[in-house]
N, C-alpha and C. Protein backbone atom coordinates (compact mmCIF):
# COMPACT_ATOMS: atom_id res chain seq x y z
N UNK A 1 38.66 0.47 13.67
CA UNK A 1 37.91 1.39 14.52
C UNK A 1 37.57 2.66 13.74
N UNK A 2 36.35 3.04 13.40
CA UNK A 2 35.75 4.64 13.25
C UNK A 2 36.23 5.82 13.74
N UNK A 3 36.07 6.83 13.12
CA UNK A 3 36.82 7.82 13.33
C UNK A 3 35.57 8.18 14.79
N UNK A 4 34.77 7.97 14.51
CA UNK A 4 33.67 8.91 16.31
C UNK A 4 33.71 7.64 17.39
N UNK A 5 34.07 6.44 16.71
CA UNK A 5 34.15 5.90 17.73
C UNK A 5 35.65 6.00 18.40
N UNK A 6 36.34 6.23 18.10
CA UNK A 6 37.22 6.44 19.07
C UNK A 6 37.59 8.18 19.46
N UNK A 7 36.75 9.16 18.96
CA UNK A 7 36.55 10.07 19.83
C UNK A 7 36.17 9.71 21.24
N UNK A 8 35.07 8.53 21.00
CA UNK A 8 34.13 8.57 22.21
C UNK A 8 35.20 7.86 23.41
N UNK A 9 35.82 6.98 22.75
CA UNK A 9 36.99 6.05 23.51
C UNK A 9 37.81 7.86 24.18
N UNK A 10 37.76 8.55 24.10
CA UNK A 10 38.29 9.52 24.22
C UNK A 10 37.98 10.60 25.66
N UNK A 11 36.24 10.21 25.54
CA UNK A 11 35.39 11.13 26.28
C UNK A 11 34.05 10.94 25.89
N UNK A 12 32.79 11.30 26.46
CA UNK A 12 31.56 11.48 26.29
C UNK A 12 31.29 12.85 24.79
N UNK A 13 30.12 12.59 24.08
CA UNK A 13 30.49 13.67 22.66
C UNK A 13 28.85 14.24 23.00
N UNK A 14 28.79 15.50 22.25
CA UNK A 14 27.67 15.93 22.66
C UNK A 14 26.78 16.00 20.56
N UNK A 15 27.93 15.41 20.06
CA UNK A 15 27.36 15.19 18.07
C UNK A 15 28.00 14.04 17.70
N UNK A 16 27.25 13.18 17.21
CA UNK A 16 28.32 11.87 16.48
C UNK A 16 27.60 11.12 15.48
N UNK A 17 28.05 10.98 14.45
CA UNK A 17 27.49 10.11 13.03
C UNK A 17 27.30 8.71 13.88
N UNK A 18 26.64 8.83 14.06
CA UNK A 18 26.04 7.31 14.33
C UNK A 18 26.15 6.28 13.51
N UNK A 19 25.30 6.79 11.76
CA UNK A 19 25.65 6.13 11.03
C UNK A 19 26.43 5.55 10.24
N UNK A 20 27.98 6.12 11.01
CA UNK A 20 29.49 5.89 10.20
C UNK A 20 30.27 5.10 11.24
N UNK A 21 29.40 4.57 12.11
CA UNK A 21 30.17 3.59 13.37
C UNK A 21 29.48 2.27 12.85
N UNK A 22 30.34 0.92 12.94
CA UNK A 22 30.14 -0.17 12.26
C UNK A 22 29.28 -1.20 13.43
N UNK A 23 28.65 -1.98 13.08
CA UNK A 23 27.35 -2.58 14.19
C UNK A 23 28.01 -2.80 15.32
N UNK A 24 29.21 -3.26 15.51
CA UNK A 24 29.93 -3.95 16.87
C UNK A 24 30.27 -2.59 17.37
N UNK A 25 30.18 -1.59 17.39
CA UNK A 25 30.40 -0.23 17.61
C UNK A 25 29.44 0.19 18.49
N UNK A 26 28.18 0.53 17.20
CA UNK A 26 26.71 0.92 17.83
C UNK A 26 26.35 0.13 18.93
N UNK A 27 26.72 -1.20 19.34
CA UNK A 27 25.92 -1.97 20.47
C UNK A 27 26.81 -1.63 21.57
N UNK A 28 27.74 -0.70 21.49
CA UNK A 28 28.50 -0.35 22.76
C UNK A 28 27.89 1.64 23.01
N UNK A 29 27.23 1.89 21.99
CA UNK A 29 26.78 3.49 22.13
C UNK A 29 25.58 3.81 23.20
N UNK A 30 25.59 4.83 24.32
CA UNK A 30 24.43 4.76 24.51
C UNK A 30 24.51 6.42 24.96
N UNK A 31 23.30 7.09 25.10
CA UNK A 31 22.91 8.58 24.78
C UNK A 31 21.95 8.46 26.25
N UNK A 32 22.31 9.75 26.62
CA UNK A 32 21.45 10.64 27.82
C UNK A 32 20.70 11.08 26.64
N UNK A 33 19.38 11.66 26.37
CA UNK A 33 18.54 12.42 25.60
C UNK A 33 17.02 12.30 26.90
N UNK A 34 16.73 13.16 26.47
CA UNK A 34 15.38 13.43 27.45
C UNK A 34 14.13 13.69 26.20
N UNK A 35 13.17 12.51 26.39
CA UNK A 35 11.89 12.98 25.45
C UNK A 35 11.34 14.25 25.11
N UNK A 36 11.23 14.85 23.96
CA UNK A 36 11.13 15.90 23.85
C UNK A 36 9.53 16.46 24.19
N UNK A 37 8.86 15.17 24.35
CA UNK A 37 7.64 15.01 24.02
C UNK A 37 6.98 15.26 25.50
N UNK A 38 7.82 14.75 26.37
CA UNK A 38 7.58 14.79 28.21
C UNK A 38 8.08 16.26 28.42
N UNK A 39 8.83 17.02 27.26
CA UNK A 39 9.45 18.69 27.88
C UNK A 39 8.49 19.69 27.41
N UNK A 40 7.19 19.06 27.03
CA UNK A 40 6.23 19.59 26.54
C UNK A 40 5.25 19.36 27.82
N UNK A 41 5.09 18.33 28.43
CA UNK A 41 3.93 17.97 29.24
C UNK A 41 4.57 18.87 30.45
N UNK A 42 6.09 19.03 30.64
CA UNK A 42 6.69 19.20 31.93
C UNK A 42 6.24 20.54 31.87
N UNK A 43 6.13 21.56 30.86
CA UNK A 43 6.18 23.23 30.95
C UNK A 43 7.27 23.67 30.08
N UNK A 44 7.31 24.67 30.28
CA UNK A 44 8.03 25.66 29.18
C UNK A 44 9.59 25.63 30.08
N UNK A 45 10.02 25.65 31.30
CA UNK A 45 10.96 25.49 31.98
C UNK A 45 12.06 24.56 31.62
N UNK A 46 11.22 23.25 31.05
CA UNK A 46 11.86 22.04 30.65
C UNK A 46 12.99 22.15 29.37
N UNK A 47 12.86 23.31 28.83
CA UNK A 47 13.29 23.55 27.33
C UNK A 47 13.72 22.06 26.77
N UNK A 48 14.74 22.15 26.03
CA UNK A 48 15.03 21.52 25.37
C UNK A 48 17.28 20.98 25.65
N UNK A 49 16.71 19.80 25.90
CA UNK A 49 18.33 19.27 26.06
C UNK A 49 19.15 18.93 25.25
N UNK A 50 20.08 18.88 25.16
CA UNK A 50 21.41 18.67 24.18
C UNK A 50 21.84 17.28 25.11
N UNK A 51 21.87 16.55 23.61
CA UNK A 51 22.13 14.97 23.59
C UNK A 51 23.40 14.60 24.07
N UNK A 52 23.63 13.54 25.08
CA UNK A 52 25.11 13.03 24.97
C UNK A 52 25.45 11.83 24.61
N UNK A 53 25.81 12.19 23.75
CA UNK A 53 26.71 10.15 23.41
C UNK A 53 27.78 10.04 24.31
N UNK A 54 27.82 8.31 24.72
CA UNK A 54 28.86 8.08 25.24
C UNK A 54 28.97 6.33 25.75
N UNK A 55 29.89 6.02 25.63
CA UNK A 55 30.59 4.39 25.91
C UNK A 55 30.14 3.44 27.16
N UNK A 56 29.25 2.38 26.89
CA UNK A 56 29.04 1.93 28.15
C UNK A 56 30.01 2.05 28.95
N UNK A 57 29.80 2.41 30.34
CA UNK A 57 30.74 2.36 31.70
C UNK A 57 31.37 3.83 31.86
N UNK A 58 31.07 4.59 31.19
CA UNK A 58 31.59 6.02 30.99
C UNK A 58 30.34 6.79 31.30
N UNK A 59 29.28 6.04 32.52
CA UNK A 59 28.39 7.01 32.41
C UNK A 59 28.49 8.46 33.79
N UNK A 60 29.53 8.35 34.40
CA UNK A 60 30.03 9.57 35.12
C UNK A 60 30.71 10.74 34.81
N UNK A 61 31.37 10.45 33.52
CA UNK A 61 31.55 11.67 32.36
C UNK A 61 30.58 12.27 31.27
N UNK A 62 29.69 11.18 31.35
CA UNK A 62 28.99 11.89 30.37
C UNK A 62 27.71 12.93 30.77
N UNK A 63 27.72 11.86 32.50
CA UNK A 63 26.62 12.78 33.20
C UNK A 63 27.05 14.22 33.95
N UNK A 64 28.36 14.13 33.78
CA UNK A 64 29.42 15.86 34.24
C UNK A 64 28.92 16.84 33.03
N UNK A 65 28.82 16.03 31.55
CA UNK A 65 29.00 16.81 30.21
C UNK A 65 27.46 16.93 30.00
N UNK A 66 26.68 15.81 30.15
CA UNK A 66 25.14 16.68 30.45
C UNK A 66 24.69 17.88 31.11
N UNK A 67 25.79 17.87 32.67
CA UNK A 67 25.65 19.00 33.27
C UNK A 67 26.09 20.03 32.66
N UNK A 68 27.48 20.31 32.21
CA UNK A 68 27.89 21.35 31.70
C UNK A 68 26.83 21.97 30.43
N UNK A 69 26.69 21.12 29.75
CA UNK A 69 25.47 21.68 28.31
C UNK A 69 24.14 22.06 28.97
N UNK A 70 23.64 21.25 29.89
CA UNK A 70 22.23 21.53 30.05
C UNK A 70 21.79 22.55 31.73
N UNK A 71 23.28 22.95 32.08
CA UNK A 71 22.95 23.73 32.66
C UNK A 71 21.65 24.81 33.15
N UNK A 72 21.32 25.57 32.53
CA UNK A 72 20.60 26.44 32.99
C UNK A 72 18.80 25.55 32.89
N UNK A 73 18.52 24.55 31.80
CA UNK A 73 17.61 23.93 32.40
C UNK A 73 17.40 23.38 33.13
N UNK A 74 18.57 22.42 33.99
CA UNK A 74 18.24 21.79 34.74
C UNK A 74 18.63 22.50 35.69
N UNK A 75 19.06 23.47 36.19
CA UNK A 75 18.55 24.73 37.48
C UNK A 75 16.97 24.97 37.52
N UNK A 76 16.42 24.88 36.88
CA UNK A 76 14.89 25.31 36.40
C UNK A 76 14.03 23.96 36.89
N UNK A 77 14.68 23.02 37.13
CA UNK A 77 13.95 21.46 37.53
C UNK A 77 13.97 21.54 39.04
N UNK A 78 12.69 21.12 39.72
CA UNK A 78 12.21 21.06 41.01
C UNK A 78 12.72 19.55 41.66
N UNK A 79 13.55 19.29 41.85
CA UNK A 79 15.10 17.87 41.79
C UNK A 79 13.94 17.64 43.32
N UNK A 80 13.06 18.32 44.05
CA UNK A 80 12.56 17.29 45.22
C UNK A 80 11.09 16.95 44.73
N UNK A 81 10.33 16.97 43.97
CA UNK A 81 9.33 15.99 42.87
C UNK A 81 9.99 15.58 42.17
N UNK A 82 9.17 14.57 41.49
CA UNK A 82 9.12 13.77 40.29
C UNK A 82 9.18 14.71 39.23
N UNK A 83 10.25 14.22 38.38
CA UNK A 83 10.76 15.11 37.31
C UNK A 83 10.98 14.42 36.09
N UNK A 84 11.29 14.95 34.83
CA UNK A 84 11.32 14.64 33.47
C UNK A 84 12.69 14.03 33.36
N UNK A 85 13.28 14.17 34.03
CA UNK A 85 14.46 13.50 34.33
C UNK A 85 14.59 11.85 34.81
N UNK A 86 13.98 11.66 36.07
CA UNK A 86 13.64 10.48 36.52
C UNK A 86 13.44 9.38 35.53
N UNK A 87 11.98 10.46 35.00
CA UNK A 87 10.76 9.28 33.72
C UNK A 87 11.63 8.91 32.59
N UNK A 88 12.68 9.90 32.13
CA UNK A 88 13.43 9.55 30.87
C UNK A 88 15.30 9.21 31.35
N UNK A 89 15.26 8.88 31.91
CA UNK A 89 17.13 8.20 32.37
C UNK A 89 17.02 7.01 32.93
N UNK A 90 17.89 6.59 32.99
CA UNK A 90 18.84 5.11 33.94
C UNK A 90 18.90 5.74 35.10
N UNK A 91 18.58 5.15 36.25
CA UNK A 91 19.05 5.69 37.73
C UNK A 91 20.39 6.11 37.71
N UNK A 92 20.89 5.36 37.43
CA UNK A 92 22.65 5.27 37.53
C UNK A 92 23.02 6.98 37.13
N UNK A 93 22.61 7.01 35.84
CA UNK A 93 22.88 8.40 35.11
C UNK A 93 22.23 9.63 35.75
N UNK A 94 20.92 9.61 36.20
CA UNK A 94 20.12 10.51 37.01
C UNK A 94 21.19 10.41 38.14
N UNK A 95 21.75 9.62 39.01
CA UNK A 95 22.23 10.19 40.14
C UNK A 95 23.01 10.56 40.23
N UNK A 96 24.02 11.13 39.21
CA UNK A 96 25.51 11.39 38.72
C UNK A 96 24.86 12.45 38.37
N UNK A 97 24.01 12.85 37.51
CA UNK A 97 23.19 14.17 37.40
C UNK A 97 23.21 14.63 38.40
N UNK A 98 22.15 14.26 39.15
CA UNK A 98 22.16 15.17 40.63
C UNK A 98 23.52 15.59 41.32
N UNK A 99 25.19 14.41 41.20
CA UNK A 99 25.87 15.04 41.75
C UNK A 99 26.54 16.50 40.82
N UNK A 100 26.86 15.57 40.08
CA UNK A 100 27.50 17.06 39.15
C UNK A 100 26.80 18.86 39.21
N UNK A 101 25.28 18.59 39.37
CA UNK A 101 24.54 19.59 39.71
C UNK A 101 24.94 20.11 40.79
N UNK A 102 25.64 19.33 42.19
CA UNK A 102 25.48 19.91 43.40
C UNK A 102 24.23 19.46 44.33
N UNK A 103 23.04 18.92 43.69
CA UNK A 103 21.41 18.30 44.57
C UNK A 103 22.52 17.40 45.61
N UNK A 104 23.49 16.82 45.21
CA UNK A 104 24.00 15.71 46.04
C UNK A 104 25.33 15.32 46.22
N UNK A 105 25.94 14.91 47.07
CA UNK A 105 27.36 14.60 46.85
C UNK A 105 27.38 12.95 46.72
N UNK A 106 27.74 12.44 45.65
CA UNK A 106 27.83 11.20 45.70
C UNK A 106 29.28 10.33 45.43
N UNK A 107 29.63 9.35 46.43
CA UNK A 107 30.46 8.62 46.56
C UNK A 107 30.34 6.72 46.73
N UNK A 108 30.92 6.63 45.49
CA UNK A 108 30.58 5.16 45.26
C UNK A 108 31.95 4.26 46.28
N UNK A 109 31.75 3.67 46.72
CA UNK A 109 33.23 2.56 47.24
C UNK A 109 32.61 0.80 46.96
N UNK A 110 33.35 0.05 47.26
CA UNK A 110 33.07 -1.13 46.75
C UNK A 110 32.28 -1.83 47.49
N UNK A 111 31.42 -1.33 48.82
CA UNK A 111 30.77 -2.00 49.43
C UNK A 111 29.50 -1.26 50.01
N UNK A 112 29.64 -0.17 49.88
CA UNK A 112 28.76 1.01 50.51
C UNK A 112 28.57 2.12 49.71
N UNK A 113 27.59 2.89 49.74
CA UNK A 113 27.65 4.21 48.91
C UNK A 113 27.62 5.79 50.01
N UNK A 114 27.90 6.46 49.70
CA UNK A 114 28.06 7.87 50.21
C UNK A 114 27.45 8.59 50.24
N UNK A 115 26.19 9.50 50.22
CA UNK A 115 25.69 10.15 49.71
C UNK A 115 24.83 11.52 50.94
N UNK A 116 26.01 12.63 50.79
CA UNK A 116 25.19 13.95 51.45
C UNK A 116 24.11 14.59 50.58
N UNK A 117 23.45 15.16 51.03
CA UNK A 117 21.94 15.73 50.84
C UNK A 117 22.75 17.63 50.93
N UNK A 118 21.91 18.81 50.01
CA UNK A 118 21.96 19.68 50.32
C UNK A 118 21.47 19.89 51.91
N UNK A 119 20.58 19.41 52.31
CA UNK A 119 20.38 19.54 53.67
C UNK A 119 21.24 19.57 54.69
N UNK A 120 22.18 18.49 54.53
CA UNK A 120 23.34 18.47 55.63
C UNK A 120 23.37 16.58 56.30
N UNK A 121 22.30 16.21 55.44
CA UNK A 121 21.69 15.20 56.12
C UNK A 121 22.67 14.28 54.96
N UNK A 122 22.86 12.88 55.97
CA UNK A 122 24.13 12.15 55.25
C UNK A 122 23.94 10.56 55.60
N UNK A 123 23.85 9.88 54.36
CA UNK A 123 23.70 8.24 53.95
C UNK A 123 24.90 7.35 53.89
N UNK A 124 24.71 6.40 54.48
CA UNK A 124 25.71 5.44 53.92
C UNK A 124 24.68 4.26 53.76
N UNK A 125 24.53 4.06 52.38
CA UNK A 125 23.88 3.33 52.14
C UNK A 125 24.69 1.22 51.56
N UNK A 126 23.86 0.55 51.90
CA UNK A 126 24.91 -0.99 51.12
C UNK A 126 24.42 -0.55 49.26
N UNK A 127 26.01 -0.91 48.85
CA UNK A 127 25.91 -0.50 47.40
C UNK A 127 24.76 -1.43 46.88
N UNK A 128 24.81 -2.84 46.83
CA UNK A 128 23.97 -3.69 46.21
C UNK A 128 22.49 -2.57 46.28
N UNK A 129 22.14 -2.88 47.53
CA UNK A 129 20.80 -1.71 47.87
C UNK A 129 20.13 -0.66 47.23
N UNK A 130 21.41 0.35 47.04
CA UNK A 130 21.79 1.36 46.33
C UNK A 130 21.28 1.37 44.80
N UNK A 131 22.06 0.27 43.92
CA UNK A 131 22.02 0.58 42.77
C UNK A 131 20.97 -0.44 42.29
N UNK A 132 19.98 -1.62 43.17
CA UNK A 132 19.04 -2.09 42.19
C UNK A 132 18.07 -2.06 43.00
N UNK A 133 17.96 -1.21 44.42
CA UNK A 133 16.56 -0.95 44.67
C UNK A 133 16.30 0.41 44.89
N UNK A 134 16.61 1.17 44.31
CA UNK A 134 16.37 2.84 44.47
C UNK A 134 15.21 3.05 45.45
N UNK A 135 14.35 2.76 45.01
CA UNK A 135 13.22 3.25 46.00
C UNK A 135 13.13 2.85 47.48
N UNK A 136 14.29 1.59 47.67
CA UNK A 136 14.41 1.39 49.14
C UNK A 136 15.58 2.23 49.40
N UNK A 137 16.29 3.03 49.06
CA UNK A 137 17.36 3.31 49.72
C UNK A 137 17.19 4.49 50.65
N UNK A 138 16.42 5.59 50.94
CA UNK A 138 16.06 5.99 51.82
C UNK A 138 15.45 6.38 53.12
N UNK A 139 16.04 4.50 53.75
CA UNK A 139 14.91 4.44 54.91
C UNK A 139 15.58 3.19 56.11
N UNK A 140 15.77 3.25 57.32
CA UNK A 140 16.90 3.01 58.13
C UNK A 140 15.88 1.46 58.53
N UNK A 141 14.48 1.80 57.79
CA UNK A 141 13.44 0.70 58.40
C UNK A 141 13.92 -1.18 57.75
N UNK A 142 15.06 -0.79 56.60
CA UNK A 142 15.79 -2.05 55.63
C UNK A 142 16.82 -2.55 56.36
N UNK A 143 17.47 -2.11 57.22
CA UNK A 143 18.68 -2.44 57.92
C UNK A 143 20.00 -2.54 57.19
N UNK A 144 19.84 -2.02 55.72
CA UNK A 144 20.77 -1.49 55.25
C UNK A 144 21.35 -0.45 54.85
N UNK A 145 21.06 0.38 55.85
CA UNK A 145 21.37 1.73 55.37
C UNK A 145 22.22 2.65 57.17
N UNK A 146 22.63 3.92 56.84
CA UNK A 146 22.61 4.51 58.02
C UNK A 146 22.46 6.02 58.12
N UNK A 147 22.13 6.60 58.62
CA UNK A 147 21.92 8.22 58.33
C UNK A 147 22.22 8.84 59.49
N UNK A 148 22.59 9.90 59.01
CA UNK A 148 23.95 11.06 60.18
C UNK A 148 23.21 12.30 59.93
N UNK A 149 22.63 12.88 60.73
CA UNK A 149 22.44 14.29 60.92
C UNK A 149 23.29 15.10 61.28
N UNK A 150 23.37 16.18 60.71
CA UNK A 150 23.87 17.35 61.37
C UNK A 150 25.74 17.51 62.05
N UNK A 151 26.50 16.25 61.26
CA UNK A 151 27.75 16.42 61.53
C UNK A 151 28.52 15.45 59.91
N UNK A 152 29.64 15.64 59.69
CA UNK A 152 30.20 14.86 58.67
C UNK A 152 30.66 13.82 59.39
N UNK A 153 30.89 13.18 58.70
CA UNK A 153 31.72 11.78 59.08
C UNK A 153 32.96 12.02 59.44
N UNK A 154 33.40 13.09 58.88
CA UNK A 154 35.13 13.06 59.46
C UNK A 154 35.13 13.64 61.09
N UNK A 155 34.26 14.78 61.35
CA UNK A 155 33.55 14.84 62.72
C UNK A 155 33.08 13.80 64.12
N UNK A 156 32.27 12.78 63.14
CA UNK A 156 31.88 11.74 63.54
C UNK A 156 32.63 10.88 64.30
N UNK A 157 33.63 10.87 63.18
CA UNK A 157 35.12 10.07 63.53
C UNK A 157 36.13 10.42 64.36
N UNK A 158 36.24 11.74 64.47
CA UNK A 158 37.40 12.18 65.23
C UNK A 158 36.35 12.69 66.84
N UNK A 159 35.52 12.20 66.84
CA UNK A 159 34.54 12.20 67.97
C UNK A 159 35.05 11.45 69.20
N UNK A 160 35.10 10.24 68.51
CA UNK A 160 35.73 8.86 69.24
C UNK A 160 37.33 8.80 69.53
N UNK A 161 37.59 8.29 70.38
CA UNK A 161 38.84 7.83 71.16
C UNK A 161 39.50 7.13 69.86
N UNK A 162 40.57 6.07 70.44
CA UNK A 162 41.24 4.63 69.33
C UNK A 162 40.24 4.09 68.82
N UNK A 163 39.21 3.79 69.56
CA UNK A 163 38.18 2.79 68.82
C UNK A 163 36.97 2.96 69.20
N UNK A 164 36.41 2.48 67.91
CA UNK A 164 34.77 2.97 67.52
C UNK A 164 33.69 1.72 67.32
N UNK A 165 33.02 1.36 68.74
CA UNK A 165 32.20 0.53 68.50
C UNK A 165 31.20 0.44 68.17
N UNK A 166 30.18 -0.34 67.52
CA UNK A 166 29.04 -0.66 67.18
C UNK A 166 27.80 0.09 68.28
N UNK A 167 28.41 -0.70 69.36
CA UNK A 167 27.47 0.19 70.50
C UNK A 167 27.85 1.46 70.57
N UNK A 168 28.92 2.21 70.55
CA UNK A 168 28.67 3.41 70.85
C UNK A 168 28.07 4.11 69.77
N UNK A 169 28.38 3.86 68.57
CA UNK A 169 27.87 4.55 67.14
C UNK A 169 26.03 4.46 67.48
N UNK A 170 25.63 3.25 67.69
CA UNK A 170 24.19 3.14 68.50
C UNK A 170 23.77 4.12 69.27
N UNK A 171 24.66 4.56 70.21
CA UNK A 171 23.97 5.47 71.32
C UNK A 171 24.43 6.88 70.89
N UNK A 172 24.85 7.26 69.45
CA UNK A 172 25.40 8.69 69.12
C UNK A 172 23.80 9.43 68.89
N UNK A 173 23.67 10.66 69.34
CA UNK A 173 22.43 11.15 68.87
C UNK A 173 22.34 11.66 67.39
N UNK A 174 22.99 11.60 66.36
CA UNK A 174 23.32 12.33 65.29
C UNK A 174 23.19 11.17 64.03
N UNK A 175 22.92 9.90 64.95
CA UNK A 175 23.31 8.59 64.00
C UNK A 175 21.93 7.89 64.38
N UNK A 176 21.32 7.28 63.33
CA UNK A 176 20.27 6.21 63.20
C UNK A 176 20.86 5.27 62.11
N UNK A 177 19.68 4.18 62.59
CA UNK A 177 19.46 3.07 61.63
C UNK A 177 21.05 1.56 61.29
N UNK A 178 21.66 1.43 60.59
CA UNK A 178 22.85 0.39 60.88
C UNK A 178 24.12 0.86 60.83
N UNK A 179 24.65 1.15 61.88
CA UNK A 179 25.84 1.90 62.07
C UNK A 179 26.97 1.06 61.67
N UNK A 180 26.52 -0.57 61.38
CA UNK A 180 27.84 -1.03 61.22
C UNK A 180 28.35 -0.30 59.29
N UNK A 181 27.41 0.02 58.93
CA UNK A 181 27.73 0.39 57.70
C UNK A 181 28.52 1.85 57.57
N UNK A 182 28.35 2.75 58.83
CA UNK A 182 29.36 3.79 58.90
C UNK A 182 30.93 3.05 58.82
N UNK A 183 30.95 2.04 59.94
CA UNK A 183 32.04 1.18 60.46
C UNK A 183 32.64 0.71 58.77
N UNK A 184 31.79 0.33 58.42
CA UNK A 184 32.53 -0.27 56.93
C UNK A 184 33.06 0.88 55.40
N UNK A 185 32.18 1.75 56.52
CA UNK A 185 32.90 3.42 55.14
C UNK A 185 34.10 3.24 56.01
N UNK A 186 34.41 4.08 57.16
CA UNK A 186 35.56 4.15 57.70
C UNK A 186 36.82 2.92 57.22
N UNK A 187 36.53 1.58 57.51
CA UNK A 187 37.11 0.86 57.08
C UNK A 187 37.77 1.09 55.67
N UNK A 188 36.87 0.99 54.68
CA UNK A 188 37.56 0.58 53.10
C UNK A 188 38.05 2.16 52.88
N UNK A 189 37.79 3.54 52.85
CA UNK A 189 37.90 4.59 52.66
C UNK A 189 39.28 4.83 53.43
N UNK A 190 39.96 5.29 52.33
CA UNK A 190 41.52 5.23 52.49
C UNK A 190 41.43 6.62 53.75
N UNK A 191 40.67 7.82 53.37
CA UNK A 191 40.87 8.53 54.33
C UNK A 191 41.32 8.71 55.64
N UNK A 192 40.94 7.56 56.34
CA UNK A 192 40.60 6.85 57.76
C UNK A 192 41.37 5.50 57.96
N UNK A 193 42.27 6.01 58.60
CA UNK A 193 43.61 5.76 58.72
C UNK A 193 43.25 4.31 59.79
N UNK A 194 42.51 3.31 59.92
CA UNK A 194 42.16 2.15 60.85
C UNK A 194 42.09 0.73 60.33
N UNK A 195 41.70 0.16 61.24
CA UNK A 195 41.30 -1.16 60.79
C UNK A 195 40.52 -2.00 61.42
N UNK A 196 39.63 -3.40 60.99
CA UNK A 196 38.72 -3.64 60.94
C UNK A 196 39.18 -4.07 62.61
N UNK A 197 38.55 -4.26 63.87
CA UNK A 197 38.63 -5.27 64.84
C UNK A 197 37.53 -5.98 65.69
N UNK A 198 37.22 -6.94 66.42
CA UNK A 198 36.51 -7.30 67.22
C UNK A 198 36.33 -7.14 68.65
N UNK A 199 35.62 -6.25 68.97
CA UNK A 199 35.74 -6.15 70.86
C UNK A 199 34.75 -6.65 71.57
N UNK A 200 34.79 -7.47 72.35
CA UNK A 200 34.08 -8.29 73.40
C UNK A 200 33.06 -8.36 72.46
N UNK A 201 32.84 -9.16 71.20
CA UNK A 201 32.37 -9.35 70.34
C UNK A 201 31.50 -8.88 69.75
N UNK A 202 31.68 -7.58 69.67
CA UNK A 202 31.18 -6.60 68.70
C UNK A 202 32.48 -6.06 67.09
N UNK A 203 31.49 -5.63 66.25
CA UNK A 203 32.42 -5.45 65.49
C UNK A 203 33.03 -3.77 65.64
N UNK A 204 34.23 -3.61 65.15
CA UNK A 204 34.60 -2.21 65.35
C UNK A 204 35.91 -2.15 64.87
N UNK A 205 36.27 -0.60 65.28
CA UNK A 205 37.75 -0.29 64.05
C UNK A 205 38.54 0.65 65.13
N UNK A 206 39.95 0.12 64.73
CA UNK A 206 40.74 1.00 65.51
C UNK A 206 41.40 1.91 64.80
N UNK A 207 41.59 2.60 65.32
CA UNK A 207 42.43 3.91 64.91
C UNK A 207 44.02 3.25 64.75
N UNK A 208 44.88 3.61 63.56
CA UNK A 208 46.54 3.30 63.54
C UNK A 208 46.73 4.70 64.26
N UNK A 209 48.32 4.72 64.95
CA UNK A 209 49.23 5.61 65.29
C UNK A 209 49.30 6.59 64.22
């Protein structure tokens, strides 16, 4: 093993000899960098970003360490258009951007994704959904998704009695689109102390003692 490659085994690097890591090395390297060439078309705002290397599957540290370096430009980016960001990243990495920034709070679990809005406005989206159709994930019209206005989920939750059905999550005014997917955050999310049940054959979750 190389001496930068196992920095990187270490953490995300923001300088690394590339050319002193051996081929079975390099095919595991991959870099946030933003075209320098699009920070020209974008405006003078866009300046100029500082590169991150870093280890496939490590792309939530490296997109914290993008934030920390590229700070004050990407305050300067209009995050509700289309941005120089979008055109030059991996979704995956752009949306770990946006959280580390604060644009978003994002929470991955193994079946659903999380995701509050500066607005107040709040997703539970199906992960599959999530991570290979981006452009569908904001819209209750797929039946995989669900969106909460104007209260958190832990609110949401402590709203309800022992148990939280399908129909009532339906008739909440604060909730659209497939509520069973709230039902399945509550579920896997250790927070929320329940478990999965069936009532007069609907699906739903009870509250433990």
């Amino acid at each position: 093993m190389t001496k930068p490659f196992e920095q990187l085994k270490g953490g995300p690097q923001t300088d690394v000899h590339v050319n002193r890591l051996n081929l079975e090395e390099r095919m595991l390297i991959r870099r946030i960098k933003i075209d320098q060439a699009s920070t020209v078309a974008n405006g003078p705002e866009s300046g100029r970003f500082t590169a991150i290397f870093y280890l496939e599957g490590d792309e939530y540290r490296a997109a914290e360490l993008f934030v920390e370096e590229n700070r004050d430009h990407l305050e300067a980016i209009d995050f509700s258009k289309r941005n120089i960001l979008q055109t030059s990243l991996p979704q995956e990495i752009y949306d770990w951007i946006l959280h580390h920034l604060g644009e978003r709070e994002l929470q991955k679990l193994e079946t659903v994704v999380y995701e509050k809005r500066q607005t107040g406005v709040r997703w539970i989206i199906d992960r599959e959904l999530f991570e290979q159709h981006p452009n569908r994930r904001y819209t209750t019209s797929e039946n995989q998704s669900a969106r909460i206005d104007n209260i958190s989920l832990d609110e949401l939750y402590e709203s309800f009695d022992t148990e939280i059905r399908v129909a009532e999550l339906d008739e909440h005014d604060a909730v659209s689109g497939n509520v069973r997917y709230i039902l399945e955050y509550y579920r896997i999310f250790e927070e929320f102390n329940c478990d999965p049940v069936s009532i007069d054959n609907q699906m739903a979750i009870r509250k433990r003692n």
